[in-house]
Each structure stands twice: as structure tokens, then as C-alpha cells.
N, C-alpha and C. Protein backbone atom coordinates (compact mmCIF):
# COMPACT_ATOMS: atom_id res chain seq x y z
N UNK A 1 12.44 18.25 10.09
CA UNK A 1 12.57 17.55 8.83
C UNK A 1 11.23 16.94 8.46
N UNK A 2 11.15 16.69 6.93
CA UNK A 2 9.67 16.33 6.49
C UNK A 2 9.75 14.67 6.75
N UNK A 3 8.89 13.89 6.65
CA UNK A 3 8.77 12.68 6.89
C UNK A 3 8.55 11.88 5.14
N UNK A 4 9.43 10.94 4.80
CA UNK A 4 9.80 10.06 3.70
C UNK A 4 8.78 9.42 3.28
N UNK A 5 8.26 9.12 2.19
CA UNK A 5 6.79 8.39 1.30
C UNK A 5 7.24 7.75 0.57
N UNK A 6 6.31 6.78 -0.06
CA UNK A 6 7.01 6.49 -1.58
C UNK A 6 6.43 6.82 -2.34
N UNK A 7 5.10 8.06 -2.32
CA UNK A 7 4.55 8.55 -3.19
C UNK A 7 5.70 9.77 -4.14
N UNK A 8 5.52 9.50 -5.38
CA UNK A 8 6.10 11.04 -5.81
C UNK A 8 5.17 11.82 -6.32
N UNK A 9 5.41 13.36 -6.45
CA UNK A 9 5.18 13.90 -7.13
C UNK A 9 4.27 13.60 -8.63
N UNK A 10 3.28 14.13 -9.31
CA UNK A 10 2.94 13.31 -10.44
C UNK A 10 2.30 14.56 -11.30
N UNK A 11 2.12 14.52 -12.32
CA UNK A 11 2.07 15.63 -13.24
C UNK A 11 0.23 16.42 -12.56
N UNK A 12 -0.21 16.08 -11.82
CA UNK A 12 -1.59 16.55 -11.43
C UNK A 12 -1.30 17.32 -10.37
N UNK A 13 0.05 17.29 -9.40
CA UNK A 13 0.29 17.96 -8.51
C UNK A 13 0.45 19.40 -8.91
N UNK A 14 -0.15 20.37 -8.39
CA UNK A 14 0.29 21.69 -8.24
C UNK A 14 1.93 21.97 -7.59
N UNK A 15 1.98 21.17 -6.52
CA UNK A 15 3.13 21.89 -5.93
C UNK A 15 3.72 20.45 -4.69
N UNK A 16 5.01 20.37 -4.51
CA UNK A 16 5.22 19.27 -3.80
C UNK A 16 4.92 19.49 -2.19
N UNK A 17 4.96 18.66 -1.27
CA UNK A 17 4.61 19.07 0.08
C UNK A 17 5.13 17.92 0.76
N UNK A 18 4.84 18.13 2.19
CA UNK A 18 6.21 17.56 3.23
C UNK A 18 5.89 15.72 2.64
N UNK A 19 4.43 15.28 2.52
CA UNK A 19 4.74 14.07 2.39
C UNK A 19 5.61 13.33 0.73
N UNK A 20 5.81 14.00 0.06
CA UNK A 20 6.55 13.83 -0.58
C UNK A 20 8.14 13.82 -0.47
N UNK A 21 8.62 14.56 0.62
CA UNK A 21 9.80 14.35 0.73
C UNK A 21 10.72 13.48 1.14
N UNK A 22 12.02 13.38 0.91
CA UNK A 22 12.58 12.18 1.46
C UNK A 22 12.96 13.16 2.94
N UNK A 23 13.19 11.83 3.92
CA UNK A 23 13.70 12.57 5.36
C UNK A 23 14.40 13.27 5.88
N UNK A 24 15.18 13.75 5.15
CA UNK A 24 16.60 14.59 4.89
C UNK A 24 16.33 16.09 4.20
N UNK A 25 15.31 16.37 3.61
CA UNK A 25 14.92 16.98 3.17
C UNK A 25 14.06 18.44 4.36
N UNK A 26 14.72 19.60 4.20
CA UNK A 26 14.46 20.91 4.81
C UNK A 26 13.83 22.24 4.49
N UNK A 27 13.98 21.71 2.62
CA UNK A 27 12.98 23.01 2.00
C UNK A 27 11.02 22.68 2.38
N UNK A 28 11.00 24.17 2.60
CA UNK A 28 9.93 24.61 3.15
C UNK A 28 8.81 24.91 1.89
N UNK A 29 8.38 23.53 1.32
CA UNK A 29 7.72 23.38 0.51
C UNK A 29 6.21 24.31 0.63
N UNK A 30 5.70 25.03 -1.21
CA UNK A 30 4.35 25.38 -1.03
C UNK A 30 4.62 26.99 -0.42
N UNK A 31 5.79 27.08 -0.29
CA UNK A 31 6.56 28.65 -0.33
C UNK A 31 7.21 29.42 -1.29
N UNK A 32 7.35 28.27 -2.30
CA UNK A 32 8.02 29.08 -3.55
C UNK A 32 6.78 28.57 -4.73
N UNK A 33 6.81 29.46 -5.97
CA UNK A 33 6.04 28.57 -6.90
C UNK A 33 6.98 27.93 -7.69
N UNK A 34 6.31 26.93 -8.61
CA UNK A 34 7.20 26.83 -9.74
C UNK A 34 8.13 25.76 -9.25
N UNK A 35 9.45 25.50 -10.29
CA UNK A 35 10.64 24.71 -10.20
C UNK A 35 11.21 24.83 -8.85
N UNK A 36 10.85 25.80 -8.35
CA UNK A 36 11.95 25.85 -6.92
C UNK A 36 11.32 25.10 -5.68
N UNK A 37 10.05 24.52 -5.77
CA UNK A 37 9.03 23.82 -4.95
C UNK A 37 9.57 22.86 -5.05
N UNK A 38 10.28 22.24 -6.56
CA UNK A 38 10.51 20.75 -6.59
C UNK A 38 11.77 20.47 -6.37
N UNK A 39 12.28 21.02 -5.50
CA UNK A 39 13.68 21.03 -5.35
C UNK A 39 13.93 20.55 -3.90
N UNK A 40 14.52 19.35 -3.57
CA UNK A 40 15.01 18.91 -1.83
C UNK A 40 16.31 19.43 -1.58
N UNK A 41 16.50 20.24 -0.56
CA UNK A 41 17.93 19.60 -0.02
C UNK A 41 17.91 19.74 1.66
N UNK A 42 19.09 19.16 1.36
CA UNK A 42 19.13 19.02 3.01
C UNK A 42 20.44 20.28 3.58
N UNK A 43 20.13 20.19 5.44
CA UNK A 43 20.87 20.88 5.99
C UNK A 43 22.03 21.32 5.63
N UNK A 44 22.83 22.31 5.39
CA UNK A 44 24.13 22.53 5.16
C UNK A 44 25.26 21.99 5.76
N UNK A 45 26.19 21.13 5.72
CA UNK A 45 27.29 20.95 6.62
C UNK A 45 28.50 22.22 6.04
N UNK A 46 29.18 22.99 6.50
CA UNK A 46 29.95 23.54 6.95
C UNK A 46 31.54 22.89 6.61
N UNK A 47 32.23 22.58 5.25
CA UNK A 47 33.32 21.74 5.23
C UNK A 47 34.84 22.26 5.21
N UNK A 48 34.79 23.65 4.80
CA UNK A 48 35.78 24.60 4.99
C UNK A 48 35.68 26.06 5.16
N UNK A 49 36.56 26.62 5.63
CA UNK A 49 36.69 28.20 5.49
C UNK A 49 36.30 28.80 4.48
N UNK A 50 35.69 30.18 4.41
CA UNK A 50 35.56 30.30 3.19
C UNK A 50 33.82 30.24 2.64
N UNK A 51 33.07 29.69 4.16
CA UNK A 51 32.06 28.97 3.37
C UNK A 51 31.38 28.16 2.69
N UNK A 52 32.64 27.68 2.31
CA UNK A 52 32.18 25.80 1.00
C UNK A 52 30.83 25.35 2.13
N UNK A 53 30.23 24.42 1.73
CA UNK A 53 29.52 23.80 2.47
C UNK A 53 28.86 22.46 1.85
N UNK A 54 28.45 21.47 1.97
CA UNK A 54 27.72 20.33 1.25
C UNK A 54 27.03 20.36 2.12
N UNK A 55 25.89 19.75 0.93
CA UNK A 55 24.39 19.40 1.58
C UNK A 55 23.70 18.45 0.38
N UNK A 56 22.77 17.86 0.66
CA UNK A 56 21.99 17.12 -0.24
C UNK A 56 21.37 17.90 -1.08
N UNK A 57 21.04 17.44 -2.41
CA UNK A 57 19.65 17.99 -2.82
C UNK A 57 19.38 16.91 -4.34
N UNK A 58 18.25 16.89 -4.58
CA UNK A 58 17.69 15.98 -5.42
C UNK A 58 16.23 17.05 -5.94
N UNK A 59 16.30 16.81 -7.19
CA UNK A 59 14.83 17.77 -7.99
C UNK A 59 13.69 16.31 -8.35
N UNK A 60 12.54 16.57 -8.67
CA UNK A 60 11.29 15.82 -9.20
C UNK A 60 11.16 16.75 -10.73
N UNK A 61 11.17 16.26 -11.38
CA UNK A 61 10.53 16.70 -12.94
C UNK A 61 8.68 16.38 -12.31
N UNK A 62 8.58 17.87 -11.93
CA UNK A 62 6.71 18.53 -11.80
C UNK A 62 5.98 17.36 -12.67
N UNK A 63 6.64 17.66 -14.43
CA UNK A 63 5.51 16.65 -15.18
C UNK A 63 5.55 15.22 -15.03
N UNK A 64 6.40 14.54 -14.69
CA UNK A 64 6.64 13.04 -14.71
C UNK A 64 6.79 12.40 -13.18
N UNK A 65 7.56 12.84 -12.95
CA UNK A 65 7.75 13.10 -11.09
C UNK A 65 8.78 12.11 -10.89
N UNK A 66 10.04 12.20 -12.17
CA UNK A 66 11.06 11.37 -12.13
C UNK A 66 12.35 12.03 -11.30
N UNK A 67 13.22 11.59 -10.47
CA UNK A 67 13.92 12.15 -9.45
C UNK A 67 15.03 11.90 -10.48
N UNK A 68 15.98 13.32 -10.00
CA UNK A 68 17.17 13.50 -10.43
C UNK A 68 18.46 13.72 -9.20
N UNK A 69 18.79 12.56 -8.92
CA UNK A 69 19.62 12.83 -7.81
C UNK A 69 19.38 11.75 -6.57
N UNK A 70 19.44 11.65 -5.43
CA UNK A 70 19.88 12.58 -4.95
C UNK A 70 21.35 13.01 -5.28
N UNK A 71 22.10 14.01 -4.91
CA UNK A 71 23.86 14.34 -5.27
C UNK A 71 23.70 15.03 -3.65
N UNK A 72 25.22 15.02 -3.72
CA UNK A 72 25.88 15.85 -3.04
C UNK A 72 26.23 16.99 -3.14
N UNK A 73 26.06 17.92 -2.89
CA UNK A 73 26.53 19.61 -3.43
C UNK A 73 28.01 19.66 -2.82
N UNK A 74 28.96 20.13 -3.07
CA UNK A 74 30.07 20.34 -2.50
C UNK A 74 30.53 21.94 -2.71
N UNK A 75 30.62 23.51 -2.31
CA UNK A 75 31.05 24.56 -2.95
C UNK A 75 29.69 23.85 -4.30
N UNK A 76 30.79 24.33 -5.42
CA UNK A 76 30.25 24.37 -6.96
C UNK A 76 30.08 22.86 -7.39
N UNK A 77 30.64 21.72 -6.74
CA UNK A 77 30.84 20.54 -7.03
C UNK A 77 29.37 19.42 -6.90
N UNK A 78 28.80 18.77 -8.43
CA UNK A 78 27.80 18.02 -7.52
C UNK A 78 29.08 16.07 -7.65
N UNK A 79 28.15 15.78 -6.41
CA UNK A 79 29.03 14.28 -6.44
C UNK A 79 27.79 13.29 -6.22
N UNK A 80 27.75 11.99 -6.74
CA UNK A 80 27.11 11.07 -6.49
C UNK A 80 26.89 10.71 -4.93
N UNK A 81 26.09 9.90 -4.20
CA UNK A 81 26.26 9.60 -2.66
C UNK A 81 27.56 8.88 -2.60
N UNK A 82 28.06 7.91 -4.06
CA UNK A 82 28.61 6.91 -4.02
C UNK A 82 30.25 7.96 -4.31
N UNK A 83 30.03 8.89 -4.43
CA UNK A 83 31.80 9.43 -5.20
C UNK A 83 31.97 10.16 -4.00
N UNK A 84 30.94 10.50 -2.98
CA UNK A 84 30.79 11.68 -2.08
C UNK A 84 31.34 10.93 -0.84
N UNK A 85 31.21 9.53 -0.86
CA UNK A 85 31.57 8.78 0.41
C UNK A 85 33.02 8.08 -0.01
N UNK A 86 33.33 8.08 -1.06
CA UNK A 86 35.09 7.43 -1.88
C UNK A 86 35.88 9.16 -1.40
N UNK A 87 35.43 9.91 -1.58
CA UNK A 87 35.69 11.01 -0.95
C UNK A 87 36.04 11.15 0.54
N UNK A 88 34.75 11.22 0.67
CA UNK A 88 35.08 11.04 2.64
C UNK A 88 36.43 10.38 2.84
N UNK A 89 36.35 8.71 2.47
CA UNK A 89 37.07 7.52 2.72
C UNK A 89 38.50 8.09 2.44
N UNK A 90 38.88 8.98 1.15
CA UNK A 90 39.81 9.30 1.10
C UNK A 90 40.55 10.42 1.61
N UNK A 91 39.67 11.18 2.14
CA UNK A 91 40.20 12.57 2.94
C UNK A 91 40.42 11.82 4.31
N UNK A 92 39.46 10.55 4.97
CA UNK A 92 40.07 9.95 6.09
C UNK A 92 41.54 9.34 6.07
N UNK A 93 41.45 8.54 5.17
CA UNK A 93 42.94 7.41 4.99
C UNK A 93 44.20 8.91 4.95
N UNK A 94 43.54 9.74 4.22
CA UNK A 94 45.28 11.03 4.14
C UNK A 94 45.36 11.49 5.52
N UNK A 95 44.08 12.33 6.53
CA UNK A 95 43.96 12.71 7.62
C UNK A 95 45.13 11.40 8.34
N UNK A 96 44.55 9.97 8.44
CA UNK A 96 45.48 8.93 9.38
C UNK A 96 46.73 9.53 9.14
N UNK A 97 47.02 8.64 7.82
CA UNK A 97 48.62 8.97 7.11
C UNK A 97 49.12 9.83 7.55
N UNK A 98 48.51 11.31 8.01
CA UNK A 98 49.07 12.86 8.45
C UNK A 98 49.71 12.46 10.15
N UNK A 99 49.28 11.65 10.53
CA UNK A 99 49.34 11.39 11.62
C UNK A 99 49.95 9.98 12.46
N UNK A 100 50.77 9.19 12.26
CA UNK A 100 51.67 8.07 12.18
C UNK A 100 51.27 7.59 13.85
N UNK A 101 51.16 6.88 14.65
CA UNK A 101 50.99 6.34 15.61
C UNK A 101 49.72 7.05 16.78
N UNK A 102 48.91 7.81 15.70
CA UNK A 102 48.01 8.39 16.79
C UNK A 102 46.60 8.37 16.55
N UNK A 103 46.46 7.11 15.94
CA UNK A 103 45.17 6.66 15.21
C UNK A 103 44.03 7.05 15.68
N UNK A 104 43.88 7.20 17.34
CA UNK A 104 43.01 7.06 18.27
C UNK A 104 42.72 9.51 18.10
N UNK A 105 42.66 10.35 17.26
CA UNK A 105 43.09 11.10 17.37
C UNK A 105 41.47 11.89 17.49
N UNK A 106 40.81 12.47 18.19
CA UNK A 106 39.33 13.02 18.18
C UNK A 106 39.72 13.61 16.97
N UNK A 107 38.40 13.43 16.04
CA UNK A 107 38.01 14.79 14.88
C UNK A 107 37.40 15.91 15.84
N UNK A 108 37.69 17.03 15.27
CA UNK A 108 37.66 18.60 15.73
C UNK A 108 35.62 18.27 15.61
């Protein structure tokens, strides 16, 4: 993983690179040209069959070097960090509920 700055991106940059990234961040910057340089995301998690998967990702506008994101990718779905974790919270509380006196239950 690249290591986190608080420099961004700024319209003089050619192309973004690891110190620009936030820490979470896995694209292999200065390999693509163009819009696809300014693009973060992070590792894939794996959330269902099928393939779905979430992962981070957040873009820099090249000319201004204003961040859009970060989101959550879900499948086709983007979610805020903040709708992505009311999420979590709520797929946990149904998972309990599924399960009546066995609170203590390992996740797979």
C-alpha cells in the first residue's frame, strides 16, 4: 500500500504518484495515462457469490485536485463511508436476530 500525505494532486501535476495517496489506496500509479491515474481504490473484499465485491475508491479532478469520494463500491452500488457502515450495522443486527441465544457465534 502507498503511504497517506496531505499534499494533493494540483493542476501542474502530470500524473498522481504513491505520495499522494491515501493509505488504503492499491492502484499502481504512473501506469495508466490520463483520468485513470487519478483514480484510488482499494483492495477488493469479496461480499457474495457471484463476484459482488466492495472496495474503496475516491478520484482527484487532475485540474483542481479536488477529491470526490472517498465511496464505497458495492457490485454496481456506490455508498458513502457513512451509509456503507449503517449497512454493515444493519446486515449485523439481522445476522444476530437470525440467530436467538447464540450471540457468541464466529463469522465465517
Amino acid at each position: 500500500m502507498h503511504e497517506g500525505t496531505e499534499r494533493l494532486p494540483g493542476p501542474d501535476d502530470a500524473n498522481t504518484s504513491a505520495a499522494e495517496c491515501p493509505d488504503w489506496c492499491v492502484a499502481g500509479h504512473g501506469v495508466h495515462g490520463g483520468e485513470e491515474d487519478w483514480i484510488h481504490v482499494g483492495e477488493p473484499l469479496f461480499v457474495a457469490d457471484g463476484g459482488t465485491t466492495a472496495r474503496l475508491c475516491m478520484s482527484v479532478d487532475p485540474e483542481t485536485g479536488a477529491r470526490d469520494g472517498p465511496y464505497v463500491l458495492i457490485g454496481s452500488s456506490e455508498y458513502t463511508p457513512a451509509a456503507a457502515l449503517a449497512l454493515g450495522r444493519a446486515l449485523m443486527a439481522m445476522a444476530t436476530a437470525a440467530t436467538p441465544g447464540d450471540t457468541k457465534q464466529e463469522l465465517p
